[in-house]
C-alpha atoms as a PDB file:
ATOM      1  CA  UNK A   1      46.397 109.355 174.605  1.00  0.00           C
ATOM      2  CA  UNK A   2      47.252 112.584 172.513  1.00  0.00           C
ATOM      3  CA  UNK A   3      47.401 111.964 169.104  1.00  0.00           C
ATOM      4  CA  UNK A   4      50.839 113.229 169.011  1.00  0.00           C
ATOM      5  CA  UNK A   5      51.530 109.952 171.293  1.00  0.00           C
ATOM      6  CA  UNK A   6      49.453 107.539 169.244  1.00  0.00           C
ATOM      7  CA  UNK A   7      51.402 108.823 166.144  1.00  0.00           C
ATOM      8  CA  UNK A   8      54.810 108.278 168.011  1.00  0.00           C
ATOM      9  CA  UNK A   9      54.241 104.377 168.965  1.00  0.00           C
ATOM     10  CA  UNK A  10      53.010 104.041 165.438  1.00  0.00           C
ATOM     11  CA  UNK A  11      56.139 105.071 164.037  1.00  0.00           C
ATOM     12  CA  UNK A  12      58.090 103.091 166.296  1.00  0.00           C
ATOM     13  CA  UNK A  13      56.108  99.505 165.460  1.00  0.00           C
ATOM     14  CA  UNK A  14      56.848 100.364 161.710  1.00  0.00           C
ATOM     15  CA  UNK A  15      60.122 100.985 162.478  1.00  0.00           C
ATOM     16  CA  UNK A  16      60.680  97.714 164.589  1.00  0.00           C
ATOM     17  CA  UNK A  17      58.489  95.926 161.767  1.00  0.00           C
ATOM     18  CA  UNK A  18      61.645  97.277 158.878  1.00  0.00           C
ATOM     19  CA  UNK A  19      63.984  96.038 161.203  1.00  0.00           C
ATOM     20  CA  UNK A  20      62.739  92.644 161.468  1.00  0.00           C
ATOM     21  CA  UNK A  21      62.247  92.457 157.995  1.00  0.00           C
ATOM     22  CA  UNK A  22      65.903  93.335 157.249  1.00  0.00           C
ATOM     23  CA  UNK A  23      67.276  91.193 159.976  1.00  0.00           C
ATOM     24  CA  UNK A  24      65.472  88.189 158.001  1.00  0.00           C
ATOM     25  CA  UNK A  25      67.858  86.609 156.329  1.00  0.00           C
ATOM     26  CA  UNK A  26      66.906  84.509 153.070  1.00  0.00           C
ATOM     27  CA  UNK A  27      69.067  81.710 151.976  1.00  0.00           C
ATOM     28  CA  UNK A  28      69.667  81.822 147.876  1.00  0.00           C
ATOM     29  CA  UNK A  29      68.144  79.100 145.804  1.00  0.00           C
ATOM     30  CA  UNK A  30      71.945  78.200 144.304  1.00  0.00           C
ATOM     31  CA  UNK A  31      73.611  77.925 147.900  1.00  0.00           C
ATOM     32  CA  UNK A  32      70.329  75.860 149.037  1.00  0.00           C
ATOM     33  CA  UNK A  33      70.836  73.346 146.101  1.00  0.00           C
ATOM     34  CA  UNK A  34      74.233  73.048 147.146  1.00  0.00           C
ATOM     35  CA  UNK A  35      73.984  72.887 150.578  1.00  0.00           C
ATOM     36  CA  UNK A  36      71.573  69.727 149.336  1.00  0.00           C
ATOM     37  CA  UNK A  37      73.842  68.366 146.935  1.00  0.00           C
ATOM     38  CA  UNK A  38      77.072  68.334 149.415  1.00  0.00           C
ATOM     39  CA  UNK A  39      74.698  66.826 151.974  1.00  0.00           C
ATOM     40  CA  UNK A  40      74.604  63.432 149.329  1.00  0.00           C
ATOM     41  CA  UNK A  41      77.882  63.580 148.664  1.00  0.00           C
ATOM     42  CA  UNK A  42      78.420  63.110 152.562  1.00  0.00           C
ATOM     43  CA  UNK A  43      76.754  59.981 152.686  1.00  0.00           C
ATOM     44  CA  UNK A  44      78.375  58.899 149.470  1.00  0.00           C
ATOM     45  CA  UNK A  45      82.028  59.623 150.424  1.00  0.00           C
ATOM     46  CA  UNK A  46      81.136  58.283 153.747  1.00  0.00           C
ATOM     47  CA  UNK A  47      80.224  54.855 152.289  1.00  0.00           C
ATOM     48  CA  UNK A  48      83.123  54.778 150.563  1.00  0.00           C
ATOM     49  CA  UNK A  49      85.646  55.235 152.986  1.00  0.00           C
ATOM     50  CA  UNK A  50      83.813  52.551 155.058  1.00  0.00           C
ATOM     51  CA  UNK A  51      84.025  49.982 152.642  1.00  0.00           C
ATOM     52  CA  UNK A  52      88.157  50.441 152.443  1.00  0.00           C
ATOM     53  CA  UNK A  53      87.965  49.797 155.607  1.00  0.00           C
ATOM     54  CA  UNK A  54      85.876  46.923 155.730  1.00  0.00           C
ATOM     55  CA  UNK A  55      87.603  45.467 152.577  1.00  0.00           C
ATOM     56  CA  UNK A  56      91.104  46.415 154.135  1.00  0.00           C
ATOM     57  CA  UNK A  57      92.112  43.602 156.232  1.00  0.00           C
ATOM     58  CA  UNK A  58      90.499  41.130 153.543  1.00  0.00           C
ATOM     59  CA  UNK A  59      93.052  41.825 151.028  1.00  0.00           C
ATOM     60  CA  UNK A  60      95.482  38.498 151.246  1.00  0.00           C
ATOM     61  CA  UNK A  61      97.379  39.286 148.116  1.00  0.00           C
ATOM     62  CA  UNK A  62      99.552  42.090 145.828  1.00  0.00           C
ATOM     63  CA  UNK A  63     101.248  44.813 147.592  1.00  0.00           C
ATOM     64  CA  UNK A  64      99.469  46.211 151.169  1.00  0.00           C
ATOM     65  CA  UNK A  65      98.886  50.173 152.034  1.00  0.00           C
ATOM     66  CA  UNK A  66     102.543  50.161 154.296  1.00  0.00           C
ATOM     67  CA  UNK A  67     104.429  49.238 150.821  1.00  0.00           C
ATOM     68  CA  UNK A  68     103.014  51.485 148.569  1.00  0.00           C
ATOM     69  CA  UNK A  69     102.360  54.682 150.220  1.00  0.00           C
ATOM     70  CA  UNK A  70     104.092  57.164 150.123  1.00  0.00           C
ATOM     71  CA  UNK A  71     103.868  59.923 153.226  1.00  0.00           C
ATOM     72  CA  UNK A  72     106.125  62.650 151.960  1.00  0.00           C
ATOM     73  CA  UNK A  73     104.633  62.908 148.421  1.00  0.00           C
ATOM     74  CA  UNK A  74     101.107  62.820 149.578  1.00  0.00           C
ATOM     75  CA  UNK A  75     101.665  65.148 152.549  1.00  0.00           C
ATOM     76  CA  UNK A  76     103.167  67.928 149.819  1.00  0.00           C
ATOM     77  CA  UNK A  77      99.704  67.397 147.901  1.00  0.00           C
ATOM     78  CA  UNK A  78      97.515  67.538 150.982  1.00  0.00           C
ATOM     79  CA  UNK A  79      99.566  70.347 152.331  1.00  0.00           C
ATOM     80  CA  UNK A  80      98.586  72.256 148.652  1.00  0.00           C
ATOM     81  CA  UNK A  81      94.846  71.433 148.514  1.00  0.00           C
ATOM     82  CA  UNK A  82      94.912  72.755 152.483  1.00  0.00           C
ATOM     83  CA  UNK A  83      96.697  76.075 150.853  1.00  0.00           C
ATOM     84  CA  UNK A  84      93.657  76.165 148.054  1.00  0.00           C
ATOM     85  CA  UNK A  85      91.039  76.430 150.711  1.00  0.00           C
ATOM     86  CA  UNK A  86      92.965  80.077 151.722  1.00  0.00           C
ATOM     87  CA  UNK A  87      93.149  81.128 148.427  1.00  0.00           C
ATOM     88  CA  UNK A  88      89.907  80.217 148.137  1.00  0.00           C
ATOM     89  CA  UNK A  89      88.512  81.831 150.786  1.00  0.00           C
ATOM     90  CA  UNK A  90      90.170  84.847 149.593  1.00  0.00           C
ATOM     91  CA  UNK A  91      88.317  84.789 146.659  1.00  0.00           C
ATOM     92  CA  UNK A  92      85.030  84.724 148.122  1.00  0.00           C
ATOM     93  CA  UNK A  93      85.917  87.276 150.642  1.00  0.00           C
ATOM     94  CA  UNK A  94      86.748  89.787 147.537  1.00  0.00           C
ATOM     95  CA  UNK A  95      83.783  88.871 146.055  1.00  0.00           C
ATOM     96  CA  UNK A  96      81.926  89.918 148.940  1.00  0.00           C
ATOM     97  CA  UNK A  97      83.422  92.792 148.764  1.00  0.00           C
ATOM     98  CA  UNK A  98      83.084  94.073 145.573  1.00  0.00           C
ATOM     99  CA  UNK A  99      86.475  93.567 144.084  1.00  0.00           C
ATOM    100  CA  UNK A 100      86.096  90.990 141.610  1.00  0.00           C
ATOM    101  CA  UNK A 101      89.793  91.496 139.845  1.00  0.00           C
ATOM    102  CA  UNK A 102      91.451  90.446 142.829  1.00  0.00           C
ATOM    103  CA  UNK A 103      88.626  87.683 142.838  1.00  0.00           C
ATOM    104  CA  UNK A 104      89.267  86.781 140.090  1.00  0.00           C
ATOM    105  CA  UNK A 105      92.531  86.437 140.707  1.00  0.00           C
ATOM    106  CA  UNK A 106      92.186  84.129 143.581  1.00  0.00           C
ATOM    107  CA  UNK A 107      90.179  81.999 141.386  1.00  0.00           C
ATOM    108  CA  UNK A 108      92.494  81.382 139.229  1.00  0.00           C
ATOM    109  CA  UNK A 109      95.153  80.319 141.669  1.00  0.00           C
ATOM    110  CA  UNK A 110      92.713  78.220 143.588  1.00  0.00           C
ATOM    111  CA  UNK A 111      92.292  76.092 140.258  1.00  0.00           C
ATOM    112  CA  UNK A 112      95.936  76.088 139.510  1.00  0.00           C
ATOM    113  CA  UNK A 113      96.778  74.646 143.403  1.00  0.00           C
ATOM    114  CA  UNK A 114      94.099  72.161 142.409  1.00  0.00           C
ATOM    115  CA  UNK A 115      95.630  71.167 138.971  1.00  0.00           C
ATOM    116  CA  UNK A 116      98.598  70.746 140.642  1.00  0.00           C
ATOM    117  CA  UNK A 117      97.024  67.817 143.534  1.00  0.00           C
ATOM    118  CA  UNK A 118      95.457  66.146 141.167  1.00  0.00           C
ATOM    119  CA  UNK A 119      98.857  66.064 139.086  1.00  0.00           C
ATOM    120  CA  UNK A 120     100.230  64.687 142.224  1.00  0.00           C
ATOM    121  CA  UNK A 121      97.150  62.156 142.594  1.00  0.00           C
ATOM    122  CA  UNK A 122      97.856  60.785 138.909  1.00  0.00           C
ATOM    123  CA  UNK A 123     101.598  60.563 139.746  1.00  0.00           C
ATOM    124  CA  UNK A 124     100.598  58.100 142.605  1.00  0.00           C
ATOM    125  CA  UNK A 125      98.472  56.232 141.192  1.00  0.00           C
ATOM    126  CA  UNK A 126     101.399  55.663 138.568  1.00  0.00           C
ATOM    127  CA  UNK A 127     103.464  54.770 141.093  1.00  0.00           C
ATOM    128  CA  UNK A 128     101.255  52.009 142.644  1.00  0.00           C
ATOM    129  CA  UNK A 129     100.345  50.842 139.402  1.00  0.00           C
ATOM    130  CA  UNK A 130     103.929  49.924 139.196  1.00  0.00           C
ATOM    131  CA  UNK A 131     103.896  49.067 142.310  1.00  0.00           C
ATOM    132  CA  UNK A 132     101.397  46.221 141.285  1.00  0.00           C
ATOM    133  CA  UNK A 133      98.545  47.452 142.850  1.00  0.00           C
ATOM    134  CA  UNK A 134      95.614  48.312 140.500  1.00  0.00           C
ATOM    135  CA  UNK A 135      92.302  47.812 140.692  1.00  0.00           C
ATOM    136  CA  UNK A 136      92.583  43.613 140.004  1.00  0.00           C
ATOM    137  CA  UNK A 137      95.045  42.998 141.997  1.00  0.00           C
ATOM    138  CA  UNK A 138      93.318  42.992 145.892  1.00  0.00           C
ATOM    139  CA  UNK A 139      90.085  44.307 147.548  1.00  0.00           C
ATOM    140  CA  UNK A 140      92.541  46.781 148.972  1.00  0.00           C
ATOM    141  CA  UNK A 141      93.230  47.885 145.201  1.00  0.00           C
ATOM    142  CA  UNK A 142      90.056  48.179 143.997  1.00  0.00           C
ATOM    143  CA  UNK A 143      88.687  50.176 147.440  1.00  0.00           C
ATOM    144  CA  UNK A 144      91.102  52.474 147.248  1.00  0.00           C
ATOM    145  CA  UNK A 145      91.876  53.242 143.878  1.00  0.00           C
ATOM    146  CA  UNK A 146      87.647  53.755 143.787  1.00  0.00           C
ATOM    147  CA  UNK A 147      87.320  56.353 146.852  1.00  0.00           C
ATOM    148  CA  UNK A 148      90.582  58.370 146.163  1.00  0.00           C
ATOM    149  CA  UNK A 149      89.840  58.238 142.501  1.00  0.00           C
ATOM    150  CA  UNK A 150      86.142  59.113 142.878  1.00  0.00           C
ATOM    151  CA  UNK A 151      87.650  62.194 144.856  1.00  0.00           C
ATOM    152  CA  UNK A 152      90.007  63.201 142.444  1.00  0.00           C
ATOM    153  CA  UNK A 153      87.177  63.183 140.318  1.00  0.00           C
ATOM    154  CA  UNK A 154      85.483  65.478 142.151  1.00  0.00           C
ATOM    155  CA  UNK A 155      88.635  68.006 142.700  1.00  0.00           C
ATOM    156  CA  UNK A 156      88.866  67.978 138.435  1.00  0.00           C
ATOM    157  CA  UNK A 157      85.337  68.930 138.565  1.00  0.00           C
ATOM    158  CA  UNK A 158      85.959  71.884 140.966  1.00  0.00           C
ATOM    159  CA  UNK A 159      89.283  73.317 138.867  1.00  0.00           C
ATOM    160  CA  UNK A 160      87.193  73.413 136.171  1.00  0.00           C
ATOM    161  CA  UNK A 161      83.805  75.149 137.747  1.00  0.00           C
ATOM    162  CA  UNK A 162      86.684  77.767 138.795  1.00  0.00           C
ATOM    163  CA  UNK A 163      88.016  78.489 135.571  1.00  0.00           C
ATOM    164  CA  UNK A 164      84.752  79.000 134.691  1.00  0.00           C
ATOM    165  CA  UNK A 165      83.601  81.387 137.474  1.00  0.00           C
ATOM    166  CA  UNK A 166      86.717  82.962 137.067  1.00  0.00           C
ATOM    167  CA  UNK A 167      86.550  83.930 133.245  1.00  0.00           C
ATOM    168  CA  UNK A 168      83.200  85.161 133.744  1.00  0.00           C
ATOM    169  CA  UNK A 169      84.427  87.741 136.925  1.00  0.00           C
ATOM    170  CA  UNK A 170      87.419  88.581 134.267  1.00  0.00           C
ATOM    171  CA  UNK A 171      84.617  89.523 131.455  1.00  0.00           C
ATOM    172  CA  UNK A 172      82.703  91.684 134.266  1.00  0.00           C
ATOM    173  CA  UNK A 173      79.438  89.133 134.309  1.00  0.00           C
ATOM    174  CA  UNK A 174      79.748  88.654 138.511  1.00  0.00           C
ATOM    175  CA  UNK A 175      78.738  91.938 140.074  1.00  0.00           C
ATOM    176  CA  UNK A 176      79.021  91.964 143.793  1.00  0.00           C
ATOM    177  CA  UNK A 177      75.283  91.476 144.222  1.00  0.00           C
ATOM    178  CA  UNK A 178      75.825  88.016 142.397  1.00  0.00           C
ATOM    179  CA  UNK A 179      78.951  86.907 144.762  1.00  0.00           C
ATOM    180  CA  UNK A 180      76.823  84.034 145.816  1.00  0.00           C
ATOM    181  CA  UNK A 181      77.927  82.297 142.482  1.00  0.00           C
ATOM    182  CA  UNK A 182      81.717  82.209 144.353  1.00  0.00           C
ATOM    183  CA  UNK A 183      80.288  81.758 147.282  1.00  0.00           C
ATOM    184  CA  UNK A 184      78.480  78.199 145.293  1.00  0.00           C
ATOM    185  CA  UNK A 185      82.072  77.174 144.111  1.00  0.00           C
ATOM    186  CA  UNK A 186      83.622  78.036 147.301  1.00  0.00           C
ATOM    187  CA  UNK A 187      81.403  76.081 149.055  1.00  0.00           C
ATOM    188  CA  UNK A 188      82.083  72.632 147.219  1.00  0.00           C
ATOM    189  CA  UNK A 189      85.689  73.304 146.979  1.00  0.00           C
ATOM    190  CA  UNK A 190      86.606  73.430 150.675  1.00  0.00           C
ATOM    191  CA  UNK A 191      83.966  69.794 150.815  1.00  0.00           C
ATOM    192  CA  UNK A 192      86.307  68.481 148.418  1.00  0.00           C
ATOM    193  CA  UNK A 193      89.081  69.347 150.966  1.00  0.00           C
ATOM    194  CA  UNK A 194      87.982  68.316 154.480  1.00  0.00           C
ATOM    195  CA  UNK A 195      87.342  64.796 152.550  1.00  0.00           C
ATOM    196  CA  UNK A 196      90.264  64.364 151.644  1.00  0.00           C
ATOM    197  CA  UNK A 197      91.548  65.620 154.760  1.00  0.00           C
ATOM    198  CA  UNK A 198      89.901  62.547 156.529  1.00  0.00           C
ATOM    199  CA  UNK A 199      91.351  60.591 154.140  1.00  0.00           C
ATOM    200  CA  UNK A 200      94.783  61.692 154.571  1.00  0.00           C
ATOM    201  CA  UNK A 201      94.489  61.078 157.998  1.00  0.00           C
ATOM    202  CA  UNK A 202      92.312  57.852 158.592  1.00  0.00           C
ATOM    203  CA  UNK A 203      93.696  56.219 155.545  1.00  0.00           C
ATOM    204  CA  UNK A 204      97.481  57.320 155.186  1.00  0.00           C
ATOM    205  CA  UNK A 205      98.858  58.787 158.706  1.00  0.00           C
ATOM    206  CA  UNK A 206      96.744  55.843 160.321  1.00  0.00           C
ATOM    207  CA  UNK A 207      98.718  53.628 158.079  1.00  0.00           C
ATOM    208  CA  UNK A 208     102.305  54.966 158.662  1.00  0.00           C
ATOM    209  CA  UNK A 209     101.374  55.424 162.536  1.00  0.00           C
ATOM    210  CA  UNK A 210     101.317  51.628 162.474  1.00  0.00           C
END
């Protein structure tokens, strides 16, 4: 083999070995931890919803799910918290990209569509405590106002973690090769949504489908 050759293959094993090595793709130490951390809450939320339904049919006295809810209010909030995972997918997508104004941006209106369901969420449970449901009242009660509240929780939590991200893309401290930090919000944000959407749908349509 002419040396020429030899020199020739050479070249094209190092250039297969660069390719494999940037083909490898490394997963980030934040969006591992979260990854992690969502994987918990699965189990917790999951436990959760199965108790309100084990609990459900036990609850003998106060007011039952059929005279309380309310399927037009809590469809406009569910129909909001589905328009927050756009906006903020839109945020991570800028990110991504470089453009962390309009990042930013989306942010911002991701925790302010999230304000607003959780205004909604306090309204109902205003409502039913009028109602005379609370937590005392039934096993019914107590379930529910414990998962729903526990996930209400958890959307406060988010509004605030994207205030935060977003005043620190607004002061310039989330360069594009940082996005992962959006990605890291945007990540528990739409978990905070899909739960509720089984909620809405095994614990409110189920209920006015009856």
């Amino acid at each position: 083999m002419s040396a020429h050759a030899a020199e020739a293959m050479h070249d094209d094993d190092h250039g297969h070995e660069d390719l494999v090595e940037n083909n490898y793709m490394k997963v980030p130490n934040v969006k591992l931890a979260i990854w992690t951390f969502l994987g918990s809450e699965c189990m917790f939320f999951g436990s959760l919803i199965a108790t309100y339904f084990f609990y459900l049919d036990k609850s003998i006295t106060g007011p039952l799910p059929g005279e309380v809810f309310s399927i037009g209010i809590t469809s406009i909030s569910t129909f909001i918290l589905l328009m927050s995972s756009f906006t903020m997918a839109m945020a991570v997508d800028s990110a991504k990209s470089g453009t962390m104004t309009k990042s930013r941006n989306w942010l911002f209106i991701t925790a302010f569509l999230g304000a607003i369901f959780v205004g909604f969420q306090v309204y109902e449970f205003w409502h039913f405590v009028h109602l005379g449901l609370t937590l005392q009242t039934s096993l019914f009660g107590s379930t529910f106002y414990v998962m729903t509240g526990f996930h209400g929780a958890h959307v406060s939590v988010g509004v605030i973690w994207l205030i935060m991200v977003g005043i620190l893309a607004h002061k310039g401290n989330i360069p594009a090769e940082k996005a992962v930090m959006v990605e890291s919000a945007g990540l528990y944000w739409h978990f905070v949504d899909i739960v509720w959407i089984i909620i809405f749908t095994f614990v409110y349509l189920l209920e006015f489908a009856k």
